[in-house]
N, C-alpha and C. Protein backbone atom coordinates (compact mmCIF):
# COMPACT_ATOMS: atom_id res chain seq x y z
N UNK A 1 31.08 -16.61 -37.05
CA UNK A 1 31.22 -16.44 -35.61
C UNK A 1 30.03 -17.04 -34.89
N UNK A 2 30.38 -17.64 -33.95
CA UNK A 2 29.01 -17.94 -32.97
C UNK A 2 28.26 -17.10 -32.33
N UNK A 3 27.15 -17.43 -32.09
CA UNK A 3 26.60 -16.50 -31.27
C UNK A 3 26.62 -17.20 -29.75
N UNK A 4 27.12 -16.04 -29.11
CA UNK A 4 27.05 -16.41 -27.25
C UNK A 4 25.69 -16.97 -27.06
N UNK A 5 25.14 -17.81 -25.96
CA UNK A 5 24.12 -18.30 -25.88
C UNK A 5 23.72 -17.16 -24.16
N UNK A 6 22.73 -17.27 -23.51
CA UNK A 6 22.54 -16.40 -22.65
C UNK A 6 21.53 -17.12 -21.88
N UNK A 7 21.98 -17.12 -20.37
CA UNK A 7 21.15 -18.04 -19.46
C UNK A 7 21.19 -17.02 -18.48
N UNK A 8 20.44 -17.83 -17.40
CA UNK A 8 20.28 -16.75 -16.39
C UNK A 8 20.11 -17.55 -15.33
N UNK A 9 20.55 -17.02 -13.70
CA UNK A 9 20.53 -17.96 -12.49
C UNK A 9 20.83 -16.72 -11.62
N UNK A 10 20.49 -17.99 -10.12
CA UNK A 10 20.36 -17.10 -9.30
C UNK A 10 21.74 -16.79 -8.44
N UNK A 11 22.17 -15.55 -7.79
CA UNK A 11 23.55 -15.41 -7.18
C UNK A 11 23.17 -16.71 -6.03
N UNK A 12 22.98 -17.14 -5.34
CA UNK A 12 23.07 -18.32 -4.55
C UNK A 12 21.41 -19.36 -4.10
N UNK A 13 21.87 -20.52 -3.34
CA UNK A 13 20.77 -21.22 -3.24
C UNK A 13 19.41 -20.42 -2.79
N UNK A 14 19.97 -19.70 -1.91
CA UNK A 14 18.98 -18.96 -1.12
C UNK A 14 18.25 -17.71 -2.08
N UNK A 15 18.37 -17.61 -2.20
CA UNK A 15 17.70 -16.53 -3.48
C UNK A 15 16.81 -17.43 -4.58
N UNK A 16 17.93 -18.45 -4.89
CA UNK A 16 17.10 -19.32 -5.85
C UNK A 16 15.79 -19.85 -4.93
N UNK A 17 15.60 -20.25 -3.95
CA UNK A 17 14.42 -21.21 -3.00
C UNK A 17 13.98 -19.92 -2.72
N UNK A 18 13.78 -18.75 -2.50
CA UNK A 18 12.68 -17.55 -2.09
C UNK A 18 12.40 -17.44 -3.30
N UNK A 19 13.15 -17.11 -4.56
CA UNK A 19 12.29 -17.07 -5.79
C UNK A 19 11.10 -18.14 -6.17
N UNK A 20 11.20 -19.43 -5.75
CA UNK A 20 10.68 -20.75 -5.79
C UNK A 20 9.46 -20.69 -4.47
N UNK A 21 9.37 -20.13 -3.66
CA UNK A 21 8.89 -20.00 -3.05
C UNK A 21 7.75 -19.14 -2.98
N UNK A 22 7.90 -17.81 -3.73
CA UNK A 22 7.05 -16.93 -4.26
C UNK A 22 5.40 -18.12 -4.56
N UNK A 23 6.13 -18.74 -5.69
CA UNK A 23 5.32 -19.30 -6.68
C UNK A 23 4.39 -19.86 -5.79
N UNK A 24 4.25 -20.44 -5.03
CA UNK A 24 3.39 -21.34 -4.17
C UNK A 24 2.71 -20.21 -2.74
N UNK A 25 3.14 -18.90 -2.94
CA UNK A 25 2.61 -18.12 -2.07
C UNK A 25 1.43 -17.26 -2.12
N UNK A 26 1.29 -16.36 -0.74
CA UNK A 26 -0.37 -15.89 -1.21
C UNK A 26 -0.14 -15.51 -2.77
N UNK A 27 -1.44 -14.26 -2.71
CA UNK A 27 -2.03 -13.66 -4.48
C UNK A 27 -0.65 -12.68 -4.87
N UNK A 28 -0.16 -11.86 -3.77
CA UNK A 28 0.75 -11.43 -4.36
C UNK A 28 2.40 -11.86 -4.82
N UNK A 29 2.53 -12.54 -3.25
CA UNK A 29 3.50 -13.67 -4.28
C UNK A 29 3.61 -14.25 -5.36
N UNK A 30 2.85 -14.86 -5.34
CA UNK A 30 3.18 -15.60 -6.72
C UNK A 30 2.77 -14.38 -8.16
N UNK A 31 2.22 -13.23 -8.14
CA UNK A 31 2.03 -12.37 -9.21
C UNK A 31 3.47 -11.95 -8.80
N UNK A 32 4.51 -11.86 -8.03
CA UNK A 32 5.65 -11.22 -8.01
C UNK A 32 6.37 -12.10 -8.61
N UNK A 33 5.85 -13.59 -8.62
CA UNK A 33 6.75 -15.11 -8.73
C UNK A 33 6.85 -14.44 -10.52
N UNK A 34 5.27 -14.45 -11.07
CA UNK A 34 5.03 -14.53 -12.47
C UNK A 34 5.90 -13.07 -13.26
N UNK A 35 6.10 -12.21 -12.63
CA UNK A 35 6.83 -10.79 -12.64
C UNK A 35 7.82 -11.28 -13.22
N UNK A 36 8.91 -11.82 -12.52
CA UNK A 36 10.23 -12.48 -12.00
C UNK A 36 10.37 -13.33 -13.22
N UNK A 37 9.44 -14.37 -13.28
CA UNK A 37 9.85 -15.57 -14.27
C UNK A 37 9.20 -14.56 -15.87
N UNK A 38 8.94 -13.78 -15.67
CA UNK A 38 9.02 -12.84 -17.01
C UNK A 38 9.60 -12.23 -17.28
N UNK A 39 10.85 -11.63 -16.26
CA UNK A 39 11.55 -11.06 -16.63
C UNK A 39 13.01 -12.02 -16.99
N UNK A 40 12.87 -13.37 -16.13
CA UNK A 40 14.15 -14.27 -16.71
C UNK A 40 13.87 -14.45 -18.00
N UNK A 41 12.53 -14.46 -19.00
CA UNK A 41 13.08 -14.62 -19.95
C UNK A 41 13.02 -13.56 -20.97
N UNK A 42 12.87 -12.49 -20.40
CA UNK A 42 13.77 -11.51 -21.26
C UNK A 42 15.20 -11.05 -21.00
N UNK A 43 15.58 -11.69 -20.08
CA UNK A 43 17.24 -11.77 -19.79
C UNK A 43 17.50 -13.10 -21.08
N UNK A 44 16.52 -13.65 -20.92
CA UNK A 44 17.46 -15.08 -21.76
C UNK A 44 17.30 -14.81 -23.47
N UNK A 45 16.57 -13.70 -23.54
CA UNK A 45 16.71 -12.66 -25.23
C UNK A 45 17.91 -11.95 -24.86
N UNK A 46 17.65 -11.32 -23.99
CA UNK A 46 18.70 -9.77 -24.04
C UNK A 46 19.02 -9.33 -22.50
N UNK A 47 20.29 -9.94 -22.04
CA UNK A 47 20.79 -9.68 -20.93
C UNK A 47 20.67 -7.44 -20.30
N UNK A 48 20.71 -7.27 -21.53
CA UNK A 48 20.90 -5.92 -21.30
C UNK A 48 19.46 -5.12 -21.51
N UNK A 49 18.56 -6.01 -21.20
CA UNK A 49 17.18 -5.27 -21.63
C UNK A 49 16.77 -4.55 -20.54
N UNK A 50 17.68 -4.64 -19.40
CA UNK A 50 17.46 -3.90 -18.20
C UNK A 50 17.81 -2.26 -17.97
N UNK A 51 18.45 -1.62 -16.92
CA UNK A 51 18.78 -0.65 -17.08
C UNK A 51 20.18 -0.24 -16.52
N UNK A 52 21.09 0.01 -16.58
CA UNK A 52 22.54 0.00 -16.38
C UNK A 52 22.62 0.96 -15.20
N UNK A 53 23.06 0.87 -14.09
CA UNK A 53 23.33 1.44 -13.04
C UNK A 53 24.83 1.96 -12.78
N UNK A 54 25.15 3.12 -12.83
CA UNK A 54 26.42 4.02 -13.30
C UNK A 54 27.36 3.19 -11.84
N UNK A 55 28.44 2.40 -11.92
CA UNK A 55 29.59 2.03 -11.39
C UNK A 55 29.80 2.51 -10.16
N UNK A 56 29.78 3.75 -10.37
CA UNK A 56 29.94 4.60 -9.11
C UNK A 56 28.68 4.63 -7.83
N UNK A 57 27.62 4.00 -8.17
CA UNK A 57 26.06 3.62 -7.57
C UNK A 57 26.25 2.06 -7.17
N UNK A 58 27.08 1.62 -7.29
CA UNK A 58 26.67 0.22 -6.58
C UNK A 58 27.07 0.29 -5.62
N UNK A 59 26.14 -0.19 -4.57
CA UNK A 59 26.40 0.07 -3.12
C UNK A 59 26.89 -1.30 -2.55
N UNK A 60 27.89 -0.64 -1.82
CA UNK A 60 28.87 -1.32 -1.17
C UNK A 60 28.24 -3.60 -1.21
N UNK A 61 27.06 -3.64 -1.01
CA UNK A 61 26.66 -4.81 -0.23
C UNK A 61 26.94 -5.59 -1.71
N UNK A 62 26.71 -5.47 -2.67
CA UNK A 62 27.14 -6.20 -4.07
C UNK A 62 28.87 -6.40 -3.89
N UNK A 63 29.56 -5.95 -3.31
CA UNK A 63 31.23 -6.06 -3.47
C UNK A 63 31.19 -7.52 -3.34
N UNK A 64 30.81 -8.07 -2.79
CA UNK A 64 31.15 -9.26 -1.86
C UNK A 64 30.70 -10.30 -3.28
N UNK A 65 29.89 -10.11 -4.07
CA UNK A 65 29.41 -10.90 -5.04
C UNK A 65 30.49 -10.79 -6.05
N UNK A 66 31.71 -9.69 -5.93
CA UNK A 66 32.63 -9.54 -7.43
C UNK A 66 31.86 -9.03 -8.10
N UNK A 67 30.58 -7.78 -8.09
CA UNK A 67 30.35 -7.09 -9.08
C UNK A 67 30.90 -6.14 -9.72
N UNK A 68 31.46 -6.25 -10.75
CA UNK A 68 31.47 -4.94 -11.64
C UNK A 68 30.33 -3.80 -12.48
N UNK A 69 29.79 -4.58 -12.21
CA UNK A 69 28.17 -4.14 -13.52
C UNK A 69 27.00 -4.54 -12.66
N UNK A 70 26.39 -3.26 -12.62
CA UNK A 70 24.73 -3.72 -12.01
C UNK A 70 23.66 -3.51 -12.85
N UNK A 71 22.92 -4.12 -12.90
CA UNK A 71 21.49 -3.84 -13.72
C UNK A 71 19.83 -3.98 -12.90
N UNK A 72 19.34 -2.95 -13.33
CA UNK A 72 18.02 -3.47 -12.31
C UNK A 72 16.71 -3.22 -13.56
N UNK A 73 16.02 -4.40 -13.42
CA UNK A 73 15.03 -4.64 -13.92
C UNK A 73 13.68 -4.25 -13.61
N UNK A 74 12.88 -2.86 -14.10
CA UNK A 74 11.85 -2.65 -13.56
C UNK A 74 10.11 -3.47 -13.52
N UNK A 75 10.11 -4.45 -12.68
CA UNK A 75 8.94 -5.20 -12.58
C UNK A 75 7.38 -4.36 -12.19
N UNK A 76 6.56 -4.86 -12.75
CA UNK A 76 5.51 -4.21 -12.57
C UNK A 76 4.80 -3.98 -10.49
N UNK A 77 4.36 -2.83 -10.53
CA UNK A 77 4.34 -3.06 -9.05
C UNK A 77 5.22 -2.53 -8.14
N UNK A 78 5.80 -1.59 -9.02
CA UNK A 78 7.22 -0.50 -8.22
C UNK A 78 8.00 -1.93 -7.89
N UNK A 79 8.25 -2.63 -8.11
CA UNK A 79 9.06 -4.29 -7.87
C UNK A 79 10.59 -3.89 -8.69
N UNK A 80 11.23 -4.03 -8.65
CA UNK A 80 12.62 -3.96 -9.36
C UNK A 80 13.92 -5.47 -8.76
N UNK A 81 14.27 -5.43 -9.70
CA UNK A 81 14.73 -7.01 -10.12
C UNK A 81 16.46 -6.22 -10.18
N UNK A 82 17.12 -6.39 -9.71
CA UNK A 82 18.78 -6.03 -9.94
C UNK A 82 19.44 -7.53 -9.96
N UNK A 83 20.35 -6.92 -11.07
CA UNK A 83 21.43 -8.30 -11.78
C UNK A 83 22.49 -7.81 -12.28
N UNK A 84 23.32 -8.77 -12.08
CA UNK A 84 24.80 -8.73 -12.87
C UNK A 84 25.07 -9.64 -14.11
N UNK A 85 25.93 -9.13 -14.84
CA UNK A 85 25.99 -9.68 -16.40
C UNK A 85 27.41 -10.07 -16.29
N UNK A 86 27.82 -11.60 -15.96
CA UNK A 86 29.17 -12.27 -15.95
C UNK A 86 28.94 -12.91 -17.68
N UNK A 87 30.05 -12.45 -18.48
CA UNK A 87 30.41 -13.42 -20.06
C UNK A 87 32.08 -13.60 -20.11
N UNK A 88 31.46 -14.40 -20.76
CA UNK A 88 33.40 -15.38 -21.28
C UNK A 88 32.65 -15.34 -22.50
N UNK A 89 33.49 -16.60 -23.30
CA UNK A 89 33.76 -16.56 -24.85
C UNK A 89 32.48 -17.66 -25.55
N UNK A 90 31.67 -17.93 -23.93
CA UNK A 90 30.70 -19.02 -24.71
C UNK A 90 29.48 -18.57 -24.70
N UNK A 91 29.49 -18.03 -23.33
CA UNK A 91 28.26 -17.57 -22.99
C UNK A 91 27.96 -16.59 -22.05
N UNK A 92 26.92 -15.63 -22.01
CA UNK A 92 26.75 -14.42 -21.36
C UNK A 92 25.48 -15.07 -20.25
N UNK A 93 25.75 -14.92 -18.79
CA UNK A 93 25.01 -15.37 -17.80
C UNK A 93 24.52 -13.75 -17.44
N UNK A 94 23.23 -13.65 -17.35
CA UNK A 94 22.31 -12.73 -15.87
C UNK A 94 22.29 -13.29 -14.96
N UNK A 95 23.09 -12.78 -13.36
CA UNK A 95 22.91 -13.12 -12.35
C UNK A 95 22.09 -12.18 -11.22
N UNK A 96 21.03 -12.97 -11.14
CA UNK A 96 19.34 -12.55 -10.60
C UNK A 96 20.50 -12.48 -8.92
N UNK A 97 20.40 -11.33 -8.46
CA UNK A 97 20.96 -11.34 -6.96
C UNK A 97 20.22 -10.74 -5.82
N UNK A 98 19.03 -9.73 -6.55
CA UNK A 98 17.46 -9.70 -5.42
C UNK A 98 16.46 -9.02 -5.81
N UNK A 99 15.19 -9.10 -5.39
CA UNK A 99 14.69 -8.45 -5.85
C UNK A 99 14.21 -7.52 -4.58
N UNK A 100 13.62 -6.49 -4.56
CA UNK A 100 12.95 -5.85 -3.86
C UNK A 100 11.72 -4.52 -4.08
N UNK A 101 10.98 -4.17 -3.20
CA UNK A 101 10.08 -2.83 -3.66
C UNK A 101 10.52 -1.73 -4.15
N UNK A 102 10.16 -0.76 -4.61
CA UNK A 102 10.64 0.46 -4.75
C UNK A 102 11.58 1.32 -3.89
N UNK A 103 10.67 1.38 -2.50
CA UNK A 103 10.68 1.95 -1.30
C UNK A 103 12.43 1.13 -0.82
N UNK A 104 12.46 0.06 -1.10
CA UNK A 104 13.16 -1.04 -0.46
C UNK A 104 14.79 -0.59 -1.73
N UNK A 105 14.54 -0.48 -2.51
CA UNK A 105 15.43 0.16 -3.87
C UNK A 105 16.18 1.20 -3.39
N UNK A 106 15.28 2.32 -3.17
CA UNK A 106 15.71 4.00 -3.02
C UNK A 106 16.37 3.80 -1.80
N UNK A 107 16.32 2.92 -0.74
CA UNK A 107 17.24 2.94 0.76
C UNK A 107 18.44 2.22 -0.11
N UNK A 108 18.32 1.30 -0.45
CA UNK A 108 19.61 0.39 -0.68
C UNK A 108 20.51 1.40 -1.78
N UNK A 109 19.62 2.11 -2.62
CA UNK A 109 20.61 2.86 -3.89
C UNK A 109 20.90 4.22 -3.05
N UNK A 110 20.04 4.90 -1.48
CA UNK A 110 20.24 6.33 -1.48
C UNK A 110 19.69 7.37 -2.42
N UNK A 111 18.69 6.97 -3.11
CA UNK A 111 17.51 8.07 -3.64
C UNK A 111 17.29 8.83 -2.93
């Protein structure tokens, strides 16, 4: 049997160019940039190295993306990284769709 291969991208341009953008920003940007690009590649080991967010918790603003499955990635810095895990028969994609603070988390999830 093959093994699925596992990549990772961003839900649209705009997400992709603020992630890109980090990198070239003040001290904490870009330590959020280096956060981020450490956590893509532990998506590109193990899509599921994150933490699974119960179905019934995804808030409404993900519908629009076709999520079924949420995952949020805890970055250093109360920072958290949320993604969706789209696979077919070749390959299993992480789709990086935002990141935000802690504070910025608990409004969007209702903590």
């Amino acid at each position: 049997m093959m093994k699925k291969e596992y990549y990772v991208a961003f839900i649209d341009e705009k997400t992709k160019k603020a992630f890109e953008e980090l990198k070239s920003g003040k001290f904490e940007d870009s330590r959020l940039y280096g956060f981020i690009d450490r956590a893509i590649d532990d998506l590109k080991k193990d899509p599921a190295c994150g933490i699974k967010i119960p179905t019934k918790q995804i808030p409404k603003e993900y519908k629009k993306y076709d999520v079924d499955n949420l995952w949020k990635y805890n970055l250093p810095g109360a920072w958290r990284l949320v993604y969706t895990i789209k696979a077919d028969d070749v390959m299993i994609l992480s789709v990086i769709l935002e990141w935000m603070s802690h504070k910025e988390y608990e409004r969007r999830f209702n903590y």
